[in-house]
Protein backbone atom coordinates (compact mmCIF):
# COMPACT_ATOMS: atom_id res chain seq x y z
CA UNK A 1 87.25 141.16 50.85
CA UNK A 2 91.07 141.61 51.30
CA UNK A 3 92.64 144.28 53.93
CA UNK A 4 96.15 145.35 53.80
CA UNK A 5 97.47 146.30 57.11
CA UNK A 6 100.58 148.76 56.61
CA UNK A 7 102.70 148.85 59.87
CA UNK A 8 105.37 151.45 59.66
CA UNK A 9 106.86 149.81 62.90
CA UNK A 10 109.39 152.43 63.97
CA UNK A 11 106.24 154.82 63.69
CA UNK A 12 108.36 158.07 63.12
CA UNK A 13 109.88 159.01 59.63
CA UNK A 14 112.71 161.05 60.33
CA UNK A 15 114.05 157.64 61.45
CA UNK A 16 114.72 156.58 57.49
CA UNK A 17 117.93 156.44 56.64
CA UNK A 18 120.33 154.59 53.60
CA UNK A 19 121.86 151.79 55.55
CA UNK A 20 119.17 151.29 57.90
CA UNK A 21 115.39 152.42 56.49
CA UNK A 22 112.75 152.84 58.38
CA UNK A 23 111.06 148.95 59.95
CA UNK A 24 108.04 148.43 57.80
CA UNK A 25 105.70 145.31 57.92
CA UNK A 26 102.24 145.42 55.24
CA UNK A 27 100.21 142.31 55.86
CA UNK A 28 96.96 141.08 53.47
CA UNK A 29 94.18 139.51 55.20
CA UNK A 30 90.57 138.65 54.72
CA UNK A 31 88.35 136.83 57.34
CA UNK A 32 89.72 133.65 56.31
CA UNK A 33 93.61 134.28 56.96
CA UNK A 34 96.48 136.27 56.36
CA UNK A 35 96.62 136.26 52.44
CA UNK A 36 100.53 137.75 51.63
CA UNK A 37 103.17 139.96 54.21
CA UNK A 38 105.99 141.79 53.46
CA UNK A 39 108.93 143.37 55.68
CA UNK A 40 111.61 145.53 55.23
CA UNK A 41 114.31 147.20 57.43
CA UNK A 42 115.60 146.76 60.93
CA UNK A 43 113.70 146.16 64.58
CA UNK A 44 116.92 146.79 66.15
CA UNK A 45 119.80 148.16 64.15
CA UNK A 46 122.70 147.68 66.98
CA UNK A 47 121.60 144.73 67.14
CA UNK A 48 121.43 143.93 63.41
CA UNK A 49 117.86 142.24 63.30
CA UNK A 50 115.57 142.92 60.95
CA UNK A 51 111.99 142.92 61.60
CA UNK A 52 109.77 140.66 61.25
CA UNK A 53 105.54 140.02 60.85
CA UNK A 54 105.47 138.75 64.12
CA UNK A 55 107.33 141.43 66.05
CA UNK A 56 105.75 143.24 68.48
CA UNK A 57 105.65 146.83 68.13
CA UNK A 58 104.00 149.61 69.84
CA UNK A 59 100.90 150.49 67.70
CA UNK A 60 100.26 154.22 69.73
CA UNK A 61 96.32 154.43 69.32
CA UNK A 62 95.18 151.70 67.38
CA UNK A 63 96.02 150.26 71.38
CA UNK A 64 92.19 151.97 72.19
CA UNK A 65 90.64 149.79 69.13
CA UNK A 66 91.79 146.68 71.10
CA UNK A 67 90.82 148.01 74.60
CA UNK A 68 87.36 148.88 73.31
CA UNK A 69 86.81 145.35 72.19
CA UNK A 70 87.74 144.24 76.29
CA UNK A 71 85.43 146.61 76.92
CA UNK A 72 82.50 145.30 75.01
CA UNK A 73 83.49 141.92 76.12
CA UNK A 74 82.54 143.05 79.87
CA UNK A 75 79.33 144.82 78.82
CA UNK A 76 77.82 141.94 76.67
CA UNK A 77 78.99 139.81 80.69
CA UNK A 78 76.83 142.52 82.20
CA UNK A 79 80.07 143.61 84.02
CA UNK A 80 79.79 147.09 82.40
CA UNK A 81 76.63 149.19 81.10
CA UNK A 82 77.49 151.73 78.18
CA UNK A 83 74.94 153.97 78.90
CA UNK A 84 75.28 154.13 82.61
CA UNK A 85 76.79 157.27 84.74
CA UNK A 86 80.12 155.72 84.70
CA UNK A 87 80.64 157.82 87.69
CA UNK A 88 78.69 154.90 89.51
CA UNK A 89 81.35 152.55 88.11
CA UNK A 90 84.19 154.28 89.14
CA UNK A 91 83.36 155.31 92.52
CA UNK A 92 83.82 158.41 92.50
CA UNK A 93 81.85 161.30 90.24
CA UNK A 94 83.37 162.45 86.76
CA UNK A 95 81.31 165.97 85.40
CA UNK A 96 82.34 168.71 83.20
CA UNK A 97 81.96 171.16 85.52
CA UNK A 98 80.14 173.71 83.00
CA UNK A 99 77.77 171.02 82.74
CA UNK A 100 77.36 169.44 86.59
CA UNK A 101 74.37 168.01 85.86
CA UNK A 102 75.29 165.83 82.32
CA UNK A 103 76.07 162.30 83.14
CA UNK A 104 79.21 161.25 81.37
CA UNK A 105 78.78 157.43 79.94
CA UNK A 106 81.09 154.81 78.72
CA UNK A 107 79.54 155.40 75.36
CA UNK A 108 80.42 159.12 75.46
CA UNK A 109 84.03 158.12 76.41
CA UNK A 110 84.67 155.16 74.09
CA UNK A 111 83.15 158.12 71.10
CA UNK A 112 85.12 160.76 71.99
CA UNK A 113 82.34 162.47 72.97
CA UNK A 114 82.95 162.97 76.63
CA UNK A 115 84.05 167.15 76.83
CA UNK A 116 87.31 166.06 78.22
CA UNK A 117 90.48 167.17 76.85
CA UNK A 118 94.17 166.17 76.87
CA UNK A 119 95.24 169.98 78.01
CA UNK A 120 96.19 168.35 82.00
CA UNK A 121 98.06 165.94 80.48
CA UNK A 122 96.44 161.77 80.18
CA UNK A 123 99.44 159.37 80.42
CA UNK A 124 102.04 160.82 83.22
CA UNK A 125 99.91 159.63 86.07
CA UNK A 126 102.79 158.22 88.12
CA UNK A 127 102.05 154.50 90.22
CA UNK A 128 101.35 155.96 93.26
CA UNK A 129 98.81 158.89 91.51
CA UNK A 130 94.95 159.08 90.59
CA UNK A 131 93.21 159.97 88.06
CA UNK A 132 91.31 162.72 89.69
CA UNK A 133 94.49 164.25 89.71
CA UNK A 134 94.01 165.47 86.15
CA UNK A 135 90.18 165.05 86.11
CA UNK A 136 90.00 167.71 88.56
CA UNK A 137 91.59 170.39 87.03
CA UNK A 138 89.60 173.02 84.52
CA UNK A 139 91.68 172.69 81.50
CA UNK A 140 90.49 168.90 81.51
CA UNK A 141 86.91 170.11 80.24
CA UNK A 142 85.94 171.44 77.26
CA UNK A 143 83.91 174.41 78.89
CA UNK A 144 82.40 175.67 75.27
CA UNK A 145 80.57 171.89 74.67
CA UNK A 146 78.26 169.85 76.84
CA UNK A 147 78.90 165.66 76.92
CA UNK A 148 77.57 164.14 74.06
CA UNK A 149 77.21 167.36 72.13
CA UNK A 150 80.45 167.50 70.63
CA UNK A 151 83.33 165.28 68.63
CA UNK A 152 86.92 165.81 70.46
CA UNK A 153 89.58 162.53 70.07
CA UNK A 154 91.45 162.62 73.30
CA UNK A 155 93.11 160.36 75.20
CA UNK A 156 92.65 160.54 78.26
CA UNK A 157 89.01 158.94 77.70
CA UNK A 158 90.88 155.33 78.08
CA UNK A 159 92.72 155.40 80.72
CA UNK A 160 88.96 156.69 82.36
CA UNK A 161 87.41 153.58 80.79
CA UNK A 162 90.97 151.30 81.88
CA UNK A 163 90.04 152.65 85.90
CA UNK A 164 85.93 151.42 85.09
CA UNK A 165 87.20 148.06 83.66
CA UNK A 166 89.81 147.57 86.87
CA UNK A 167 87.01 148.76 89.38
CA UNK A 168 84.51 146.77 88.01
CA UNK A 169 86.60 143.23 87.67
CA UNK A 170 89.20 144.05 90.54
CA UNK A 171 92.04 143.12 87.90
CA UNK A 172 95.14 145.22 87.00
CA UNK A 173 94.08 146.50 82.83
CA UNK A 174 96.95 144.90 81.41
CA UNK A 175 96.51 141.06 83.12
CA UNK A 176 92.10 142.04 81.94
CA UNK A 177 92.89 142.68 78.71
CA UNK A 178 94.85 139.39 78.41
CA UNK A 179 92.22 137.42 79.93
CA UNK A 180 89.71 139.14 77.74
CA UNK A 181 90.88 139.90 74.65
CA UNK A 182 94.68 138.82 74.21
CA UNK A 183 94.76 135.32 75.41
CA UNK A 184 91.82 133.81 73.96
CA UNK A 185 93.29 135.01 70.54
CA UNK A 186 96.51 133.20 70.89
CA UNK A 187 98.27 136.61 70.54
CA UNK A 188 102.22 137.21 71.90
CA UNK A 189 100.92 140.95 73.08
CA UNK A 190 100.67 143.17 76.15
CA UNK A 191 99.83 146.49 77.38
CA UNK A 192 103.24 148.15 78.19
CA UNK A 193 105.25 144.75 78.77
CA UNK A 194 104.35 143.41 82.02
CA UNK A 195 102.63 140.77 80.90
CA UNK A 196 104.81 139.74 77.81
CA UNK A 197 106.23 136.93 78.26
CA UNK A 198 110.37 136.71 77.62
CA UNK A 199 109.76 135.20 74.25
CA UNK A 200 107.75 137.74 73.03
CA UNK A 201 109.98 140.91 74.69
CA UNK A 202 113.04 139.48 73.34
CA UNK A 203 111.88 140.51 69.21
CA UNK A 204 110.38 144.08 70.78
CA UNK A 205 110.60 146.78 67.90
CA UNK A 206 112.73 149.29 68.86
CA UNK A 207 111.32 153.01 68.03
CA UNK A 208 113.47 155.52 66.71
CA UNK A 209 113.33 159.14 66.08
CA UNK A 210 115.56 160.56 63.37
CA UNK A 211 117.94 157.72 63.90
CA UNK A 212 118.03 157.54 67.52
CA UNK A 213 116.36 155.22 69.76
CA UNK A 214 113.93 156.92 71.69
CA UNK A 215 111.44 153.72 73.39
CA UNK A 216 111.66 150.09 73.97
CA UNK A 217 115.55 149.70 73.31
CA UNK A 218 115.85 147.63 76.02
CA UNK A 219 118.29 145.43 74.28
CA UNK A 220 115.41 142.51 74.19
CA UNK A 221 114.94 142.49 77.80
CA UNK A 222 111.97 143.66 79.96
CA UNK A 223 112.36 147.28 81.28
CA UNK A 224 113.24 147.70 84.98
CA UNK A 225 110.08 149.55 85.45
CA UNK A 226 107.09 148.78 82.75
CA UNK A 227 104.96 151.90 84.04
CA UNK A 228 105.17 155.63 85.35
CA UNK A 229 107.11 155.35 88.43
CA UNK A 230 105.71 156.19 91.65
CA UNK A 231 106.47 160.10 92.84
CA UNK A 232 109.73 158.36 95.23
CA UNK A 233 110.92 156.55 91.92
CA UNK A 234 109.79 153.08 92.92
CA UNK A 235 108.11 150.85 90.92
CA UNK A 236 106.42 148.12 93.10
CA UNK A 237 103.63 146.93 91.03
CA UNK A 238 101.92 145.87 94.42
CA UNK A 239 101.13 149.29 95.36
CA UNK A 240 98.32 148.75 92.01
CA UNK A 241 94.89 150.10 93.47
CA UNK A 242 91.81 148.94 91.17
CA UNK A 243 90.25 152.05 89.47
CA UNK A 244 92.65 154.96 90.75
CA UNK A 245 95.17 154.65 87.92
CA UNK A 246 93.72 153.70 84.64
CA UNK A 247 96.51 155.24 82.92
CA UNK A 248 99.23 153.03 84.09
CA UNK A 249 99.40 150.43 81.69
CA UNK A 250 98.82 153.03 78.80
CA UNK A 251 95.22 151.44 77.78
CA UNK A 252 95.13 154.65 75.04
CA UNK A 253 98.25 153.77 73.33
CA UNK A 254 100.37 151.15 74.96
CA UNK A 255 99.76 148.24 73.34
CA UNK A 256 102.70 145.96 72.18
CA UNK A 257 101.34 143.56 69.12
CA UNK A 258 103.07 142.23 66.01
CA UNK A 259 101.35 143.21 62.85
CA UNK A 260 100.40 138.81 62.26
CA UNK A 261 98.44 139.93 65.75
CA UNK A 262 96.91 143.57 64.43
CA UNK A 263 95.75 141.17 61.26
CA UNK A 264 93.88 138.77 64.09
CA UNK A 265 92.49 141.45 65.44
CA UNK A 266 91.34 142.96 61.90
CA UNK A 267 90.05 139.62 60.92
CA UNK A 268 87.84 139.17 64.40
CA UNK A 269 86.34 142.45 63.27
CA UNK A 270 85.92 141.38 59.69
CA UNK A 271 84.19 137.82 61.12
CA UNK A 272 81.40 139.68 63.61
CA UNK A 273 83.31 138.33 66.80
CA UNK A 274 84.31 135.24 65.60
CA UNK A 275 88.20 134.62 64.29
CA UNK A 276 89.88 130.91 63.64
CA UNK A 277 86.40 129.41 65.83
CA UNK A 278 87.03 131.45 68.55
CA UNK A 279 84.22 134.05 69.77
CA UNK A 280 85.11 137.24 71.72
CA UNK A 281 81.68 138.70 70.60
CA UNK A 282 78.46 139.05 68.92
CA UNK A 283 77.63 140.61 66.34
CA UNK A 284 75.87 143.25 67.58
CA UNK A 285 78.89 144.42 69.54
């Protein structure tokens, strides 16, 4: 079986234009390898590159596919349960409060099922914040529907399963999910750039919206500050606290991966854990 992974790498389409279309990257792959690729357009049009297959780009929510597969990677360790009150791995208690007494579980959140909602917001937690912050206001619940009772994609659900992961493994989510998931791959990828190496930050796709750059044009350098800064505007990485802040390395949609990398990833999938002899899990994850 052959997959072909179309990566419209600027992600927005007003950003099209005559003498400078739109990045695109389609890759063909089956569990064996990547079969064909094709590119066309610019990662960086000040700068005159074009794009390439091994570019990383920010791939929005396709970022929770790849987080989900760290996850299962710490529950097959026994690190993580998926059916636990995950209010017992975050240390501190998470409940719709229509429905106090409905445990919310890792299962519920990595489904979608949870009864949360994006309406308090999921990704402007700033360094120094926590995500009871949002968790504790109403509009965060989906009053009308119990947990596990009801289908609602939402976002915030990952940065609730990012603070589980960091609380339960005392490591920052983005330097995890390398150790976990990234690494072991041989993949040139991070969670919002900390943990890119230069190499890899210096072919970042630049994102445009209707012809104007409007995320990673950083000119093939590292940004000053990779996260939400803290409340003061400082962005000392140190000040990390495992658990409080799953959102800060953007776990739901941060993820910076060339589409060669997205096609590893497809291919691990396609191979029940396994990819190039390397296994990240079994089949039954």
């Amino acid at each position: 079986m052959r997959i072909a992974l179309l990566l419209p790498c600027l992600l927005f389409a007003g950003a099209a234009m005559a003498s400078a279309p739109m990045a695109q990257v389609r890759v063909a792959f089956d569990r064996d390898g990547i079969v064909s690729t094709w590119t066309d357009g610019y990662a960086d049009k000040a700068a005159g590159r074009r794009v390439s297959a091994d570019d990383p780009v920010r791939v929005a929510s396709i970022s929770k596919m790849v987080a989900a597969i760290g996850v299962m990677r710490l529950v097959e360790q026994g690190t993580l349960d998926l059916d636990a009150d995950v209010s017992t791995q975050l240390g501190w208690t998470l409940r719709n409060p229509a429905y106090p007494d409905v445990p919310i579980t890792l299962r519920l959140l990595l489904s979608h099922r949870s009864s949360l909602t994006d309406a308090a917001g999921y990704y402007a937690v700033p360094l120094d914040g926590d995500l009871r912050d949002i968790t504790g206001q109403a509009k965060a619940w989906d009053a009308a529907h119990a947990p596990g009772t009801f289908y609602r994609y939402t976002n915030l659900n990952f940065p609730i399963v990012a603070s589980a992961m960091e609380r339960a493994t005392g490591e920052r989510f983005d330097r995890l999910m390398q150790r976990l998931v990234l690494a072991p791959l041989g993949l040139h990828a991070c969670y919002n750039w900390d943990s890119c190496d230069e190499a890899t930050i210096a072919h970042a796709v630049v994102l445009y919206e209707n012809g104007e750059p409007v995320k990673d044009n950083d000119h093939g350098r590292k940004p000053a500050c990779t996260v939400v800064p803290a409340r003061d505007g400082s962005c000392d990485l140190s000040a990390w606290k495992a658990g409080a802040n799953g959102a800060l390395f953007s776990p739901q949609g941060g993820l910076r991966i060339s589409a060669n990398g997205l096609a590893k990833i497809g291919r691990l999938l396609l191979g029940d854990g396994t990819v190039d002899g390397v296994r990240l899990l079994t089949p039954a994850s």
